[in-house]
N, C-alpha and C. Protein backbone atom coordinates (compact mmCIF):
# COMPACT_ATOMS: atom_id res chain seq x y z
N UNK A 1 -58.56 -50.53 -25.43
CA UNK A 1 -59.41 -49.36 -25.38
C UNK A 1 -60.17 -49.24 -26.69
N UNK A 2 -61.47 -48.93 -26.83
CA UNK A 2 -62.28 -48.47 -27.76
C UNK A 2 -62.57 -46.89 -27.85
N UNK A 3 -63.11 -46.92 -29.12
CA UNK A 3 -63.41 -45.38 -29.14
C UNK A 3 -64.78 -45.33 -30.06
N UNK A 4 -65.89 -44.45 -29.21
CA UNK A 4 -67.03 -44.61 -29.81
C UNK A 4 -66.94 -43.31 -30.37
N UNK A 5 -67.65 -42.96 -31.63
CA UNK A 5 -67.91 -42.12 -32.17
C UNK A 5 -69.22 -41.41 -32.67
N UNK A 6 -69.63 -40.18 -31.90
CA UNK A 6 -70.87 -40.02 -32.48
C UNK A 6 -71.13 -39.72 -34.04
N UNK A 7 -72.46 -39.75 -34.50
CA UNK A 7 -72.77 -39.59 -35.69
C UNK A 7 -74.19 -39.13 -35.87
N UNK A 8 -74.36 -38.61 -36.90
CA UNK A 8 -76.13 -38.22 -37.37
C UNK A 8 -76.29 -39.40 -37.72
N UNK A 9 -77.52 -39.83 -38.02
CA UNK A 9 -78.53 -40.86 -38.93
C UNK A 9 -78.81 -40.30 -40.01
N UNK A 10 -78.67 -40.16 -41.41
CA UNK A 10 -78.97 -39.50 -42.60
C UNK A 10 -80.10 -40.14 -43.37
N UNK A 11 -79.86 -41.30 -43.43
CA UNK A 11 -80.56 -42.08 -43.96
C UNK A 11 -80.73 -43.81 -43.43
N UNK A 12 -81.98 -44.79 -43.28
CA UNK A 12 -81.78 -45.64 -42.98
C UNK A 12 -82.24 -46.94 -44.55
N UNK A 13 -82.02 -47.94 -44.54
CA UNK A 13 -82.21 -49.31 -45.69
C UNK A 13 -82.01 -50.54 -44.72
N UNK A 14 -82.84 -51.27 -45.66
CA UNK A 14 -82.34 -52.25 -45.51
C UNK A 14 -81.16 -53.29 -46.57
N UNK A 15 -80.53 -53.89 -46.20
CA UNK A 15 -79.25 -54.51 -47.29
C UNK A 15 -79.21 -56.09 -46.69
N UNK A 16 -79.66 -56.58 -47.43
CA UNK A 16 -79.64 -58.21 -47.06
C UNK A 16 -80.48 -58.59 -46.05
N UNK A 17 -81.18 -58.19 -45.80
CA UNK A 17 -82.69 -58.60 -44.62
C UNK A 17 -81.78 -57.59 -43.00
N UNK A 18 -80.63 -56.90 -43.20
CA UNK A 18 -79.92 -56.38 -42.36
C UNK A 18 -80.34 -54.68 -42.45
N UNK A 19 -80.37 -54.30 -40.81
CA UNK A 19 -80.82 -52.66 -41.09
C UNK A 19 -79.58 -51.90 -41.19
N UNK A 20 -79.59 -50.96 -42.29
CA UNK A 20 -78.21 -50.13 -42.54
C UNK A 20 -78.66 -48.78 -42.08
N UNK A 21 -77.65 -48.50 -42.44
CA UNK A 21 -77.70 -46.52 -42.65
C UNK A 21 -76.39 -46.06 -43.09
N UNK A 22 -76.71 -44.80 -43.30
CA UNK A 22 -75.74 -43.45 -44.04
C UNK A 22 -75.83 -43.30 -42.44
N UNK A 23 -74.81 -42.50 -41.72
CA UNK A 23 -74.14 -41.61 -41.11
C UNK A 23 -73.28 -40.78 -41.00
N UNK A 24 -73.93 -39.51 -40.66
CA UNK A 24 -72.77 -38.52 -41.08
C UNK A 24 -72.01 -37.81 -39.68
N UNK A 25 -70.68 -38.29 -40.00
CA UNK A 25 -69.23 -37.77 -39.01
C UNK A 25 -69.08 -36.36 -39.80
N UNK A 26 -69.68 -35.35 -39.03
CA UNK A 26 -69.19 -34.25 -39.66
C UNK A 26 -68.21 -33.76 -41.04
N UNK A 27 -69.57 -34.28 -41.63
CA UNK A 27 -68.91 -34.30 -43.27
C UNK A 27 -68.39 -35.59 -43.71
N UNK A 28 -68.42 -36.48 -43.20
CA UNK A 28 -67.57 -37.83 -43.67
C UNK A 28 -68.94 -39.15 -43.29
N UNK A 29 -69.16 -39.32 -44.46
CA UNK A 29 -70.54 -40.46 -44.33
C UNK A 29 -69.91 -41.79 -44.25
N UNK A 30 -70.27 -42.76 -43.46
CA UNK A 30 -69.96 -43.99 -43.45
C UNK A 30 -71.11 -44.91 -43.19
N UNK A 31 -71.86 -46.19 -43.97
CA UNK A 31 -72.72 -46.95 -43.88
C UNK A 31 -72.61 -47.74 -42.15
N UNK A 32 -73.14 -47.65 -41.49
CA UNK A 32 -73.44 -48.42 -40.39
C UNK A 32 -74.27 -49.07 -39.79
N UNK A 33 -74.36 -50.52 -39.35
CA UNK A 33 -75.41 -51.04 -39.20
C UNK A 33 -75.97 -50.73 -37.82
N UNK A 34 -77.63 -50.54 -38.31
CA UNK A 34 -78.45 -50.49 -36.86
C UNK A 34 -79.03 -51.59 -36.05
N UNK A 35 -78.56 -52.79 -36.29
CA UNK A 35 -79.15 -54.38 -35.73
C UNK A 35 -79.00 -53.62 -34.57
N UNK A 36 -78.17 -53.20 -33.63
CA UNK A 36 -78.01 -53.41 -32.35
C UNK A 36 -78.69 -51.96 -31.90
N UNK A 37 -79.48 -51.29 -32.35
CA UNK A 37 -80.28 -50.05 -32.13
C UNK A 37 -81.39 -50.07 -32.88
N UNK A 38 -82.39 -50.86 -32.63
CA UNK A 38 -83.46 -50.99 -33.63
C UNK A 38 -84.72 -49.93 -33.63
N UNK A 39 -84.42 -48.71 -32.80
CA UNK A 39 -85.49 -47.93 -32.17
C UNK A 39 -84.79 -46.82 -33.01
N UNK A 40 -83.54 -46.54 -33.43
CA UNK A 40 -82.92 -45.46 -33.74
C UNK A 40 -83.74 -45.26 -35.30
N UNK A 41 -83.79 -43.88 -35.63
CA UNK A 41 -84.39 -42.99 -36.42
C UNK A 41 -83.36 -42.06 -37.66
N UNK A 42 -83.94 -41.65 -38.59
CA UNK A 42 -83.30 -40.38 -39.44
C UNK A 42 -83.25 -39.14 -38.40
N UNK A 43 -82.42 -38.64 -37.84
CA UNK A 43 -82.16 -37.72 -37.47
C UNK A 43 -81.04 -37.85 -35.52
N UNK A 44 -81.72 -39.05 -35.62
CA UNK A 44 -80.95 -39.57 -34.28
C UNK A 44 -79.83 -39.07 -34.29
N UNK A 45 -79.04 -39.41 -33.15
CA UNK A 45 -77.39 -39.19 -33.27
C UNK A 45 -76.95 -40.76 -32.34
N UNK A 46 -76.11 -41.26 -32.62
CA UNK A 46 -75.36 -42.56 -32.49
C UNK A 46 -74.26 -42.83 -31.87
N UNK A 47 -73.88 -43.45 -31.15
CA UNK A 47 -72.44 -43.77 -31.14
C UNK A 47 -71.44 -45.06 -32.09
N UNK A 48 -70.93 -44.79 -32.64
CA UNK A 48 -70.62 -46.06 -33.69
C UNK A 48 -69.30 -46.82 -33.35
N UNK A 49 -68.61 -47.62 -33.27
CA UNK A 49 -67.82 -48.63 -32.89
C UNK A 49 -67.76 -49.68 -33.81
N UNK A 50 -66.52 -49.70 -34.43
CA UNK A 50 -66.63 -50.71 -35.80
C UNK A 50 -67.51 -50.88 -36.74
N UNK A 51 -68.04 -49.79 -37.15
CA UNK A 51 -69.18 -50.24 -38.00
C UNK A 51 -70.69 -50.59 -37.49
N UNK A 52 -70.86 -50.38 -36.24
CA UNK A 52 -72.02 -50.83 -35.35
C UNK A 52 -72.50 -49.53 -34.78
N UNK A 53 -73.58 -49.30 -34.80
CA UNK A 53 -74.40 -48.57 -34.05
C UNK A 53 -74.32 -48.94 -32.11
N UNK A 54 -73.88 -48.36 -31.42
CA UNK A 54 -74.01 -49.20 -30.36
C UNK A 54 -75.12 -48.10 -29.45
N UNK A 55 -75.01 -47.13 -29.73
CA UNK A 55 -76.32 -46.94 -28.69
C UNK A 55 -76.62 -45.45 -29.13
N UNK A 56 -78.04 -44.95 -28.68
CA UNK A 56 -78.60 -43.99 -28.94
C UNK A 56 -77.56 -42.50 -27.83
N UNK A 57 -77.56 -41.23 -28.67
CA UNK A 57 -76.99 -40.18 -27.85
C UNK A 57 -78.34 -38.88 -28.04
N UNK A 58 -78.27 -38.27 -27.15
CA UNK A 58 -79.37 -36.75 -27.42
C UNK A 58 -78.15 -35.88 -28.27
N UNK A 59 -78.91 -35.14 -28.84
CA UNK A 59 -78.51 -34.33 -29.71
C UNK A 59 -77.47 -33.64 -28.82
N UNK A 60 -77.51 -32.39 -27.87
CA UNK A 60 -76.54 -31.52 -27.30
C UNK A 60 -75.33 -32.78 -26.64
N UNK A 61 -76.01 -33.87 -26.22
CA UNK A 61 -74.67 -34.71 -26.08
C UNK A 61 -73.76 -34.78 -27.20
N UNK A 62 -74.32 -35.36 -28.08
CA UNK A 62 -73.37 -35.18 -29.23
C UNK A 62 -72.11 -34.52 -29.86
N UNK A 63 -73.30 -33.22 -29.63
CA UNK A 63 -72.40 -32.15 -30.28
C UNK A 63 -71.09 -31.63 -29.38
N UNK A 64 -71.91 -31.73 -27.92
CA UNK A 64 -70.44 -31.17 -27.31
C UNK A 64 -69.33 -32.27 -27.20
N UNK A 65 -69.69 -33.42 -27.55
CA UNK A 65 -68.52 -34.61 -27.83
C UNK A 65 -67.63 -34.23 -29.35
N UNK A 66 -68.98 -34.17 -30.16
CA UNK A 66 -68.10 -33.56 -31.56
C UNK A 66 -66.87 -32.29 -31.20
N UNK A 67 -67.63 -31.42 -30.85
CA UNK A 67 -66.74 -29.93 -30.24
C UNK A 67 -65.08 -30.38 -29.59
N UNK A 68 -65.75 -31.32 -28.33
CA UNK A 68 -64.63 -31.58 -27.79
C UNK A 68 -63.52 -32.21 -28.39
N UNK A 69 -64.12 -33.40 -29.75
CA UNK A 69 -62.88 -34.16 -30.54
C UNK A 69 -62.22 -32.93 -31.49
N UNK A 70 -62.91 -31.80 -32.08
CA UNK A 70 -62.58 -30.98 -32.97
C UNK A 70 -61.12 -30.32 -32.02
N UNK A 71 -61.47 -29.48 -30.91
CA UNK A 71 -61.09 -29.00 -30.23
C UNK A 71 -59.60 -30.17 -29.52
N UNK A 72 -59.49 -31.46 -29.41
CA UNK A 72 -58.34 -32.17 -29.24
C UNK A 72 -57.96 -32.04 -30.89
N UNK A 73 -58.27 -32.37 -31.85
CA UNK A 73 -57.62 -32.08 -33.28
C UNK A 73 -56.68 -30.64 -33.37
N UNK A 74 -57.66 -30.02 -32.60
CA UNK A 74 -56.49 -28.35 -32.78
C UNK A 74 -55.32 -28.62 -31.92
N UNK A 75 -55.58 -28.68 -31.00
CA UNK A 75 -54.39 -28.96 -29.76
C UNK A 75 -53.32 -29.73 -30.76
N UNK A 76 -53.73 -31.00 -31.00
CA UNK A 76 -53.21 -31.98 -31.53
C UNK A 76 -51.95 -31.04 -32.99
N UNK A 77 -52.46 -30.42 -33.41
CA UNK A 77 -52.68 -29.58 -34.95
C UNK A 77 -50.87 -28.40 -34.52
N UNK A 78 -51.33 -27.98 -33.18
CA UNK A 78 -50.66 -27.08 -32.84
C UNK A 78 -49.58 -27.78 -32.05
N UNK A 79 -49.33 -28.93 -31.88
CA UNK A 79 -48.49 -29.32 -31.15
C UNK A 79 -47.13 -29.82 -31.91
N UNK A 80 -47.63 -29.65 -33.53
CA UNK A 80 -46.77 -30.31 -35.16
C UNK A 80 -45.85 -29.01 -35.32
């Protein structure tokens, strides 16, 4: 099983002839490459998988994915 994770686009570079970016996991930035999303933008939202960009999300998708992982963290939180 995999687990994709959405993300903002903060910033995009290039690093070795390779397209990067900043992405931000609600407060937690991690560099990820965009080779495999070459249309994606500063402000996009992402799904990321090892370090890979794997595909474009709309914004309200996103967020209610974010919501929903926050919302298993509480459950999760309250179950300790």
């Amino acid at each position: 099983m995999c687990l994709g994770v959405p993300g903002k686009i903060i910033k995009i570079y290039d690093e070795n002839s390779i397209r990067m970016s900043d992405v931000d996991f609600n407060g937690v930035t991690m560099r990820v490459c965009l080779e495999t999303t070459p249309q994606a933008k500063v402000g996009d939202y992402v799904i990321v998988h090892a370090g890979f960009a794997i595909n474009l999300l709309e914004e309200n998708e996103a967020l209610e994915t974010l919501a929903m992982l926050d919302e298993i963290n509480k459950l999760g939180e309250e179950q300790e």
